[in-house]
Protein backbone atom coordinates (compact mmCIF):
# COMPACT_ATOMS: atom_id res chain seq x y z
CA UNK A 1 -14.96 -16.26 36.55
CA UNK A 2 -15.85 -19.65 36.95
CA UNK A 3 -14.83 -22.94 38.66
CA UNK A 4 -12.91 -25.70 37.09
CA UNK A 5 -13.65 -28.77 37.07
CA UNK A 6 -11.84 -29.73 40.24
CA UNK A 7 -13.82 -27.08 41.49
CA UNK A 8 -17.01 -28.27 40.85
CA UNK A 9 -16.41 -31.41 42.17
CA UNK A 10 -15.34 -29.47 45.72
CA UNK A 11 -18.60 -27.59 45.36
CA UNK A 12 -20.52 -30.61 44.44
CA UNK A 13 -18.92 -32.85 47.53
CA UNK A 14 -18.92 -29.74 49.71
CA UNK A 15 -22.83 -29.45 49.24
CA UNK A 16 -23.82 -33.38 49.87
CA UNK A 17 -21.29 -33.77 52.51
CA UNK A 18 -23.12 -30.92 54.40
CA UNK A 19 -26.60 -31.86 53.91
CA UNK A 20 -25.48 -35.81 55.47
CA UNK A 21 -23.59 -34.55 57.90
CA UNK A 22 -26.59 -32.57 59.35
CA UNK A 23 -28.87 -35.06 58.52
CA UNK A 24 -27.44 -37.93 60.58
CA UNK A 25 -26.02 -35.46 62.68
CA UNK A 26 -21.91 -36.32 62.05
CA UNK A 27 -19.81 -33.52 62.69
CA UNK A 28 -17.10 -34.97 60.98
CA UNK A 29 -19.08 -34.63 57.60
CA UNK A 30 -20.09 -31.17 58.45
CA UNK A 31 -16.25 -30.61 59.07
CA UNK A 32 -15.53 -32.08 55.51
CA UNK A 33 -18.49 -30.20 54.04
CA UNK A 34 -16.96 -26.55 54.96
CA UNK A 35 -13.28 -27.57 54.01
CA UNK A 36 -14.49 -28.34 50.76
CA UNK A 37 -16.79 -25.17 50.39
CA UNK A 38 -13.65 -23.37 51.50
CA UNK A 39 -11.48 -24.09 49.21
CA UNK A 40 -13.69 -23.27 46.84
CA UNK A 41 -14.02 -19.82 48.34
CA UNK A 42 -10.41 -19.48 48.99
CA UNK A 43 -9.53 -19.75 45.35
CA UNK A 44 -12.23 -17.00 44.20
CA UNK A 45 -10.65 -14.64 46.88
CA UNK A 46 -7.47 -15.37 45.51
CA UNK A 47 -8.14 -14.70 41.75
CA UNK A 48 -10.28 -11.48 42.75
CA UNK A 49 -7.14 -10.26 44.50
CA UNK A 50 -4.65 -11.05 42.11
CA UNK A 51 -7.43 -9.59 39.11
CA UNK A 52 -7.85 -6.47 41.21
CA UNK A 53 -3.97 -5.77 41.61
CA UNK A 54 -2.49 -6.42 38.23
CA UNK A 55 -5.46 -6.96 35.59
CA UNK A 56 -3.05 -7.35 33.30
CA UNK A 57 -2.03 -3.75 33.47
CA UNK A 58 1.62 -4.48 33.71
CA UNK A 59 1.21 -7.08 31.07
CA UNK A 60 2.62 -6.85 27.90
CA UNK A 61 1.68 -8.27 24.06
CA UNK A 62 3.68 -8.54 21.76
CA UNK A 63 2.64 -10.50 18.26
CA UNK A 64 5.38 -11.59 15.35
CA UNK A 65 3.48 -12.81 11.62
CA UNK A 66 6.32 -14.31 9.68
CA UNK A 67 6.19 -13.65 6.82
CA UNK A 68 4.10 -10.28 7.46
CA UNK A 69 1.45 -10.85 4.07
CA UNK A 70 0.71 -14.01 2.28
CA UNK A 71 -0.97 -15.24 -0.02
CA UNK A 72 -4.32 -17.42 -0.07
CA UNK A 73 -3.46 -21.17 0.36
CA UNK A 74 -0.15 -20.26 2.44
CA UNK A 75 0.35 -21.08 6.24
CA UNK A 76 2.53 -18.41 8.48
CA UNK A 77 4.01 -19.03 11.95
CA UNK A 78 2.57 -16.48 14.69
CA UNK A 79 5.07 -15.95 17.82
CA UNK A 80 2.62 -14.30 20.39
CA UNK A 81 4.77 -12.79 23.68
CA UNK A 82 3.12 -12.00 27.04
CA UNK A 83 5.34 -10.12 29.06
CA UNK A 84 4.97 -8.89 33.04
CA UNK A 85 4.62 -10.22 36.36
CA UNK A 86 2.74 -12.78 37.96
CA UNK A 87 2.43 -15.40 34.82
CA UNK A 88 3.03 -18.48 37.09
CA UNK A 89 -0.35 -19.64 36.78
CA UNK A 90 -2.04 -18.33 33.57
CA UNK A 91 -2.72 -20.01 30.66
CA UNK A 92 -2.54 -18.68 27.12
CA UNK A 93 -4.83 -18.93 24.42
CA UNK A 94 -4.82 -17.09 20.72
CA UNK A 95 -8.77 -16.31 18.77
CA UNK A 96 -8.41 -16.46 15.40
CA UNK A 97 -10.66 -15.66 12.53
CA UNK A 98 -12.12 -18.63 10.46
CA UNK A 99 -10.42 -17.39 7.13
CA UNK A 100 -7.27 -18.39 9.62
CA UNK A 101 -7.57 -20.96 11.23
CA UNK A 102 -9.14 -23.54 8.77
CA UNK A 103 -11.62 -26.31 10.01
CA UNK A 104 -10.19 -26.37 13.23
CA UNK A 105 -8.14 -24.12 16.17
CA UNK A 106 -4.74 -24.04 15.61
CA UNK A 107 -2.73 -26.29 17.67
CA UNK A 108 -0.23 -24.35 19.64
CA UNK A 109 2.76 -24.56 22.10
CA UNK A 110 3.59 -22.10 25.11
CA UNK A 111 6.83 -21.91 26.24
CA UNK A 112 7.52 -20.31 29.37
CA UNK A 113 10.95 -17.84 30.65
CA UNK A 114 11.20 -15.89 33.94
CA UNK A 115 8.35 -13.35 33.27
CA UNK A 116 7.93 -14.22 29.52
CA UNK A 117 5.09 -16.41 28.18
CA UNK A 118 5.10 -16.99 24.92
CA UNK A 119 2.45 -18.79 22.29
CA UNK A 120 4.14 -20.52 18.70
CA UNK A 121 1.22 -21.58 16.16
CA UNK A 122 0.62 -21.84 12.62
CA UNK A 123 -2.16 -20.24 11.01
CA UNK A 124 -3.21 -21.17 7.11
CA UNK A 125 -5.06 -18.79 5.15
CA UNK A 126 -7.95 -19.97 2.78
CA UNK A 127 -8.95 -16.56 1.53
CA UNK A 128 -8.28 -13.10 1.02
CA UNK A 129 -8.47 -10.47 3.16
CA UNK A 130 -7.50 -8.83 5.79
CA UNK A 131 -8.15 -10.90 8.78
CA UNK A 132 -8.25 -10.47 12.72
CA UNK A 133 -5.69 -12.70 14.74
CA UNK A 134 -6.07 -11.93 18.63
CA UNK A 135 -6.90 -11.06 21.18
CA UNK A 136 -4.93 -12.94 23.33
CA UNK A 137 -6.82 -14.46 25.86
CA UNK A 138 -5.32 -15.43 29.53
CA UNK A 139 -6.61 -17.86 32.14
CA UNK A 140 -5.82 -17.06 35.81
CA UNK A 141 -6.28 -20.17 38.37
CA UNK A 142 -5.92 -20.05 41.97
CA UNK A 143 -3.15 -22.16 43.68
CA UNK A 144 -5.89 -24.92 44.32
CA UNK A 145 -6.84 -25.02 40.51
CA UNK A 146 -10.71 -24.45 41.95
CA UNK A 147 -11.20 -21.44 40.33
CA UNK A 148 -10.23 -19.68 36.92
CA UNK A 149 -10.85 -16.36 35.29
CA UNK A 150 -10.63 -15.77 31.55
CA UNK A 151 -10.43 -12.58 29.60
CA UNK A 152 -8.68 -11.02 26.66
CA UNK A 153 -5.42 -9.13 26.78
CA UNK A 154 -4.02 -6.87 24.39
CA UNK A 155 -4.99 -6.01 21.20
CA UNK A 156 -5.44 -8.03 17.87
CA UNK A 157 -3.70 -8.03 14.64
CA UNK A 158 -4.85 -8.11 11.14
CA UNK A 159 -3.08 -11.04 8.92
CA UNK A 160 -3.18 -9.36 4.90
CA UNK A 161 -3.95 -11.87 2.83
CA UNK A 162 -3.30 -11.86 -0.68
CA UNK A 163 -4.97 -13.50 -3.71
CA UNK A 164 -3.43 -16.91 -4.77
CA UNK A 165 -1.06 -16.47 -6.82
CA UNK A 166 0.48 -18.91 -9.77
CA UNK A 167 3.65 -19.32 -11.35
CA UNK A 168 3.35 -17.87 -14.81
CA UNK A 169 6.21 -18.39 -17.51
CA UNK A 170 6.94 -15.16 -19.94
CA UNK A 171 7.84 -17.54 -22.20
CA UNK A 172 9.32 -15.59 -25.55
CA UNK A 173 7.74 -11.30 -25.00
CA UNK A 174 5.39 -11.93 -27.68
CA UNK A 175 2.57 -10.80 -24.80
CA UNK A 176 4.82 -8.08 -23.22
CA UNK A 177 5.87 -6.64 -26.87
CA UNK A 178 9.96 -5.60 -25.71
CA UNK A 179 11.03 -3.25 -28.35
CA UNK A 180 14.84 -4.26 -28.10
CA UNK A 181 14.34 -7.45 -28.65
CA UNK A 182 15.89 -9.77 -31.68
CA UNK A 183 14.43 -12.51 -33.31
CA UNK A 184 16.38 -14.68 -30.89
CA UNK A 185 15.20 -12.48 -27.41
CA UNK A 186 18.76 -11.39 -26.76
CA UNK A 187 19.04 -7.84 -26.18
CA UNK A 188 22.02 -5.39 -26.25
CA UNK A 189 24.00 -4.24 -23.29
CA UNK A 190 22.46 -0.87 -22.12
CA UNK A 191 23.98 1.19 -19.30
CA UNK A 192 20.36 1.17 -17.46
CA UNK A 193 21.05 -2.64 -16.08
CA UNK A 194 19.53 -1.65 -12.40
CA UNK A 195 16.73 -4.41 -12.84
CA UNK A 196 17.04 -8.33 -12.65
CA UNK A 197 14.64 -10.74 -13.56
CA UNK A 198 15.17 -15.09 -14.02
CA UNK A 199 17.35 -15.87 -17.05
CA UNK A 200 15.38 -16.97 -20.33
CA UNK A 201 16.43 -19.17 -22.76
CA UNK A 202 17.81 -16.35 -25.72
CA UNK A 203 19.04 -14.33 -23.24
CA UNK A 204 22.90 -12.79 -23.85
CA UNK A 205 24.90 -14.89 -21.26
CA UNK A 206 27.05 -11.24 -21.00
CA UNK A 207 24.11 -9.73 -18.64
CA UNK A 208 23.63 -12.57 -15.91
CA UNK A 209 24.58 -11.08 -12.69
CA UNK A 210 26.75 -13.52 -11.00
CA UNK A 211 26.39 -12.36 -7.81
CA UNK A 212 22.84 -12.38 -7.58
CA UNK A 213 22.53 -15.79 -9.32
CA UNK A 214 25.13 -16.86 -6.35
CA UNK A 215 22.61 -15.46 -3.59
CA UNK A 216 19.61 -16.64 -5.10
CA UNK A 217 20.67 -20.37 -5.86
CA UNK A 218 19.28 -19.19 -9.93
CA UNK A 219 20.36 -17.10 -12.67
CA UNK A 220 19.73 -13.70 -13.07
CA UNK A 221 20.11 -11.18 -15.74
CA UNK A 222 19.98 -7.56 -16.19
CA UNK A 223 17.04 -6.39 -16.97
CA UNK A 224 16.76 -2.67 -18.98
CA UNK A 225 14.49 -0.71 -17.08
CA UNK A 226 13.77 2.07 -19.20
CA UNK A 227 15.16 1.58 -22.96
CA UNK A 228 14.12 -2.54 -23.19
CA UNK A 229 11.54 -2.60 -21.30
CA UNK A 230 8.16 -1.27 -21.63
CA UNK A 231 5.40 -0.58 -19.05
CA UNK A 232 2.36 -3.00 -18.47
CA UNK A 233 -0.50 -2.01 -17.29
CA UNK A 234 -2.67 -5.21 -15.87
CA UNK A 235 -6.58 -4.35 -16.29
CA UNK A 236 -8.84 -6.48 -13.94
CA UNK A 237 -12.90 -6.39 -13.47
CA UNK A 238 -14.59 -6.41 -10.27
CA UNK A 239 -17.64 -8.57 -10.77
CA UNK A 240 -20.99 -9.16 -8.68
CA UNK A 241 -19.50 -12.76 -8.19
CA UNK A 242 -17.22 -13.74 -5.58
CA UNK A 243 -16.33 -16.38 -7.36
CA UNK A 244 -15.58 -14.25 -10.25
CA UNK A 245 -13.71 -11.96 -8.62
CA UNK A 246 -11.36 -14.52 -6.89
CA UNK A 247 -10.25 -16.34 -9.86
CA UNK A 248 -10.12 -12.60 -12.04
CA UNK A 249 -7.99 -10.88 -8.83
CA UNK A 250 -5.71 -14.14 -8.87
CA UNK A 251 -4.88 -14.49 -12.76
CA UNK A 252 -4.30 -10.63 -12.58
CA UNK A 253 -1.85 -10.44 -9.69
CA UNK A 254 -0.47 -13.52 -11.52
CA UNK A 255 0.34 -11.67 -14.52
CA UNK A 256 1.43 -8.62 -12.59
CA UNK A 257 3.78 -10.19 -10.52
CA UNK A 258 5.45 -12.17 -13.59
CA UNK A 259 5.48 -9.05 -15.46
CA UNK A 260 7.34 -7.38 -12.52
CA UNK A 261 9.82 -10.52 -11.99
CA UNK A 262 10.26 -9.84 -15.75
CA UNK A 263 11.77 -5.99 -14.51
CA UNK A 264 8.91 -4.59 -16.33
CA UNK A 265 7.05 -1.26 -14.92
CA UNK A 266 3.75 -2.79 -13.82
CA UNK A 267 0.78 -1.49 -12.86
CA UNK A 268 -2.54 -3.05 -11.34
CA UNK A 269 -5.51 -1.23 -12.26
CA UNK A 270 -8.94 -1.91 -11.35
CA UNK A 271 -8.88 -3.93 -7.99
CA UNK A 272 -9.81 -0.35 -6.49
CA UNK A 273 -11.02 2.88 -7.43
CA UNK A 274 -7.81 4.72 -7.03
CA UNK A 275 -5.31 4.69 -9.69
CA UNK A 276 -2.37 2.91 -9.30
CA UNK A 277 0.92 3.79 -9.40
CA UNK A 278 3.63 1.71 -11.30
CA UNK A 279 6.17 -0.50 -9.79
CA UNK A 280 9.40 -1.56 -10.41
CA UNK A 281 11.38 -4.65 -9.23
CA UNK A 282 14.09 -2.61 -8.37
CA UNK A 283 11.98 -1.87 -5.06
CA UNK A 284 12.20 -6.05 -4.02
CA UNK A 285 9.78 -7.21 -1.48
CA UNK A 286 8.27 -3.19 -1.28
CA UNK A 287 7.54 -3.36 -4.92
CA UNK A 288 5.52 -6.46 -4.37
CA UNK A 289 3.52 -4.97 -1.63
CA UNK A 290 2.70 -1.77 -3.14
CA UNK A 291 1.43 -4.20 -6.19
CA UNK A 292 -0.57 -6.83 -4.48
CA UNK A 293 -2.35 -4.42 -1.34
CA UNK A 294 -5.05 -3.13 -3.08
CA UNK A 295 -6.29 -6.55 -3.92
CA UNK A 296 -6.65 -6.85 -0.39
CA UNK A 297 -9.84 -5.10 0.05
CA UNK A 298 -11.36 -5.37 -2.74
CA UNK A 299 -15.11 -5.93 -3.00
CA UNK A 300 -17.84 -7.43 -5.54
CA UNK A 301 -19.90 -4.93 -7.41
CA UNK A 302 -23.53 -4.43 -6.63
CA UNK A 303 -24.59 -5.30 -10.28
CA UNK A 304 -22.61 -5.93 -13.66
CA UNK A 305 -23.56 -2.02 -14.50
CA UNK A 306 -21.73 -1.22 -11.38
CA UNK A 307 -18.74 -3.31 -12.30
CA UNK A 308 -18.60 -1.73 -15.87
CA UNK A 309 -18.93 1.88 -14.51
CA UNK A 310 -15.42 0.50 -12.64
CA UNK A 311 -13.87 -1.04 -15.23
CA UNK A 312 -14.47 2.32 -17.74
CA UNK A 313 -12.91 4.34 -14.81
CA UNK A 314 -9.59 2.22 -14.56
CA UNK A 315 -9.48 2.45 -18.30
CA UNK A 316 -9.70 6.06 -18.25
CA UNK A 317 -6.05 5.82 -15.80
CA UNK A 318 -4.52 3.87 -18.85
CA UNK A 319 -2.07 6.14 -20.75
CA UNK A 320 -2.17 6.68 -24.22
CA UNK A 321 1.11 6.22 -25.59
CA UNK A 322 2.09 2.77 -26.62
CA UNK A 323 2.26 0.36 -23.21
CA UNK A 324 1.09 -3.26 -22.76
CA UNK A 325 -2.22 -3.85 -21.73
CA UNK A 326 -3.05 -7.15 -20.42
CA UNK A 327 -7.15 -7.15 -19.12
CA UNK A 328 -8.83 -9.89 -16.99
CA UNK A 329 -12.74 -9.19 -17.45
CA UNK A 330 -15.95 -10.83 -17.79
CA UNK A 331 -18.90 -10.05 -20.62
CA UNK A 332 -18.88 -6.66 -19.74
CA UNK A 333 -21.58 -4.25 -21.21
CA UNK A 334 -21.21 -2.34 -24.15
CA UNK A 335 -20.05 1.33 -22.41
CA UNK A 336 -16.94 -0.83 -20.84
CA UNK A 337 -16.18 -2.22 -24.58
CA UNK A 338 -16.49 1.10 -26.28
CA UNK A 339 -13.26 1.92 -23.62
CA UNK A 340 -11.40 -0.73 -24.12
CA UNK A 341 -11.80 -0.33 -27.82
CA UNK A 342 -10.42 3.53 -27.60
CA UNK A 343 -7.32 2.16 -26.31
CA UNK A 344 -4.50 3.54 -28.93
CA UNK A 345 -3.31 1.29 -31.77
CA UNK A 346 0.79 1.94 -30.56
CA UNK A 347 -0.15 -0.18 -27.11
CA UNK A 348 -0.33 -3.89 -27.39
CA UNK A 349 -3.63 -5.16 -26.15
CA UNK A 350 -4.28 -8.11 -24.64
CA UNK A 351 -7.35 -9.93 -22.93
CA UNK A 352 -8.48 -13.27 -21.04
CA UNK A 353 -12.83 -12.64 -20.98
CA UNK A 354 -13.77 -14.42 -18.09
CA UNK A 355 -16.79 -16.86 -18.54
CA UNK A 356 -19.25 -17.65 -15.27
CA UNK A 357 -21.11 -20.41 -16.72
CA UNK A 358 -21.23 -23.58 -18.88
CA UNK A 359 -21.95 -21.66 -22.29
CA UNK A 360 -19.36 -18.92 -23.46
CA UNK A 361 -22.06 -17.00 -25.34
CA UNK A 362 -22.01 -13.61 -23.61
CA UNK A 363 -18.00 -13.83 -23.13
CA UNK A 364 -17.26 -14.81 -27.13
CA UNK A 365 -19.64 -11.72 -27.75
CA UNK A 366 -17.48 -9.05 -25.80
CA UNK A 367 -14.01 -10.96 -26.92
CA UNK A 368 -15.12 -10.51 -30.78
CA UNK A 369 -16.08 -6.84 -29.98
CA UNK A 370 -12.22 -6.22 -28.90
CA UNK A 371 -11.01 -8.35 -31.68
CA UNK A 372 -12.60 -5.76 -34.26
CA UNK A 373 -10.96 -3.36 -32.06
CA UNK A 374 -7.46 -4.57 -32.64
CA UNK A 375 -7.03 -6.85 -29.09
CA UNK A 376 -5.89 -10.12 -29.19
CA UNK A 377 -7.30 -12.69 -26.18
CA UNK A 378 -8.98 -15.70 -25.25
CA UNK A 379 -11.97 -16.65 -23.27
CA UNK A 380 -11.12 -18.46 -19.63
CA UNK A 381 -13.76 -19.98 -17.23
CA UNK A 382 -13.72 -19.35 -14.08
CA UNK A 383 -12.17 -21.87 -12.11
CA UNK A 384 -9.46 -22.43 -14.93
CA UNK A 385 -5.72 -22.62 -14.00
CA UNK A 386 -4.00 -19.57 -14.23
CA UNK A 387 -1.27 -20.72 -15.88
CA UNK A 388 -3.02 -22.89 -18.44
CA UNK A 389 -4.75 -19.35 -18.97
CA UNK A 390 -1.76 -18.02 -19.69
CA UNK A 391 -0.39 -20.70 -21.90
CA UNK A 392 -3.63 -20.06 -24.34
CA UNK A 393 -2.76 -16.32 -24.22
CA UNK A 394 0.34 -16.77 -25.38
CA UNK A 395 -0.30 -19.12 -27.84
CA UNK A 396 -2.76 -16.68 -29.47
CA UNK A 397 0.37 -14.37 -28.99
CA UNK A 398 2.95 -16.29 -30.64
């Protein structure tokens, strides 16, 4: 609890007007001197009061994140709701963690309703994470405005971020190796249609679904979930370099997500130590989730041993009957290549080798150990655009 400004200047006043008025001996000053003083007084016994018989017991938070995840580089509105008795004079303020709020606080605007406060901001993420938004902190004042007591109400929220994520084309299923598919990508009607994905130039006009491609303003086609289209399993490293790590969880969900907009079975491996399970578009917005969470909390490892002891581990979740492998790794050490190389000859193999410097030496090394293997794959830098990445990939592909 502390005054406001107004109430400093009372204080400040109150004090010089006494020490005059007894100096030159003016009772009027004196008079002044303890009006001001009161106030001041008046307004702390009237915030202690009102503290003492609510403290924001009867108080209410309530916190809306639309939409609920995002990803890195995306801004969400934040609706925060204080609820109760007693609001007339309190003032509403939101903490937010840096990864939130950007250079600066979010600007914000408080509407008020017969008991309701409530606090509309934006909030832009420039990481990922899983970051803290709240608590909500309220400002009581007195009726004078002298004196005001801050404190936080409520509890906070964590805002999941996501890794950035870019817009990758399947362009032809060179990469993703569909066994149904003709020279010309058009594929047979098959009575497992339950999947849609966006409409592809080849593509048998008989299996757009009209009433999706109404609802979604593009066309969509059935997708064959189990006979024509075959699972992918996206392998990604977990290097002692955040940067690294950004740009290899980023491509990776990248290639997931397409792959899963594509009504393939995808699965992300690697981003933790559990095993993943594989997801379906079928599941919508859930099957996106259940894809991209892991990345969430995922860490750098202690050394590049550490991060190859990781990598052999999600290898070792990797079926061994013929899937599509897509991996995102760095020069990784020779126990992590003798893995990847074991990987069946039936599964198509792909892989972008991340470079983290100028010179490509370590990263050609490990990509010409898979080649000998039977991979196909490119080296990336890190830093590179995802989808000019991607592009290379599939050129190698075609």
């Amino acid at each position: 609890m502390r005054p406001t400004p107004r109430g400093w200047t009372l204080l400040g006043a109150g004090l010089v007007a006494l020490q005059l008025g007894f100096g030159i001996g003016s009772p009027d000053l004196v008079r002044i001197g303890f009006v001001a003083l009161g106030l001041v007084g008046a307004g702390t016994v009237s915030v202690l009061v009102r503290t003492s018989r609510r403290g924001g017991r009867g108080w209410t938070v309530t916190r809306a994140v639309t939409p609920r995840r995002l990803h890195a580089g995306a801004s969400a509105a934040v609706a925060t709701q204080l609820s109760g008795r007693g609001l007339r004079d309190v003032a509403l303020a939101e903490r937010a963690a840096p990864q939130l709020s950007g250079a600066g606080a979010p600007r914000a605007r408080v509407r008020r309703g017969p008991g309701v406060l409530t606090l509309d901001y934006q909030v832009h993420a420039t990481s990922r994470g899983r970051w803290p938004l709240g608590p909500l902190v309220a400002t009581r004042t007195d009726p004078f405005r002298v004196i005001r007591r801050r404190g936080p109400v409520g509890a906070s929220t964590d805002v999941v971020v996501w890794p950035s994520i870019a817009e990758l084309t399947l362009a032809g299923d060179v990469v993703l190796g569909e066994p149904d598919r003709v020279a010309l990508g058009v594929r047979s009607p098959s009575p497992d249609d339950t999947a849609l994905r966006d409409y592809h130039e080849g593509d048998d006009l008989r299996r757009v679904h009209w009433a999706s491609t109404a609802r979604r303003g593009r066309v969509m086609v059935r997708a064959d979930e189990h006979t024509g289209m075959r699972a992918v399993d996206v392998l990604v490293e977990r290097p002692s370099s955040a940067a690294g790590l950004e740009w290899t969880l980023s491509v990776g969900a990248s290639i997931a997500v397409a792959a899963l907009a594509a009504g393939h079975p995808v699965r992300l491996l690697g981003a933790t130590d559990d095993p993943a399970r594989t997801v379906h578009l079928r599941y919508g917005d859930e099957a996106r989730a259940a894809l991209l969470d892991p990345t969430v909390d995922a860490t750098t490892s202690r050394s590049p041993g550490v991060a190859g002891d990781r990598l052999v581990a999600a290898v070792d979740a990797i079926e061994r009957t013929g899937q599509v492998v897509i991996a995102v790794i760095g020069a990784v050490p020779p126990a992590a290549r003798t893995a990847l190389a074991g990987l069946p000859t039936g599964a198509s193999c792909w892989v972008l080798v991340r470079a983290d410097g100028p010179t490509s030496t370590a990263a050609q090394a490990t990509l010409h150990a898979l080649r000998l293997a039977g991979w196909h794959g490119v080296v990336a830098h890190t830093g590179e655009d995802p989808a000019q990445a991607w592009r290379r990939l599939a050129e190698v592909a075609a």
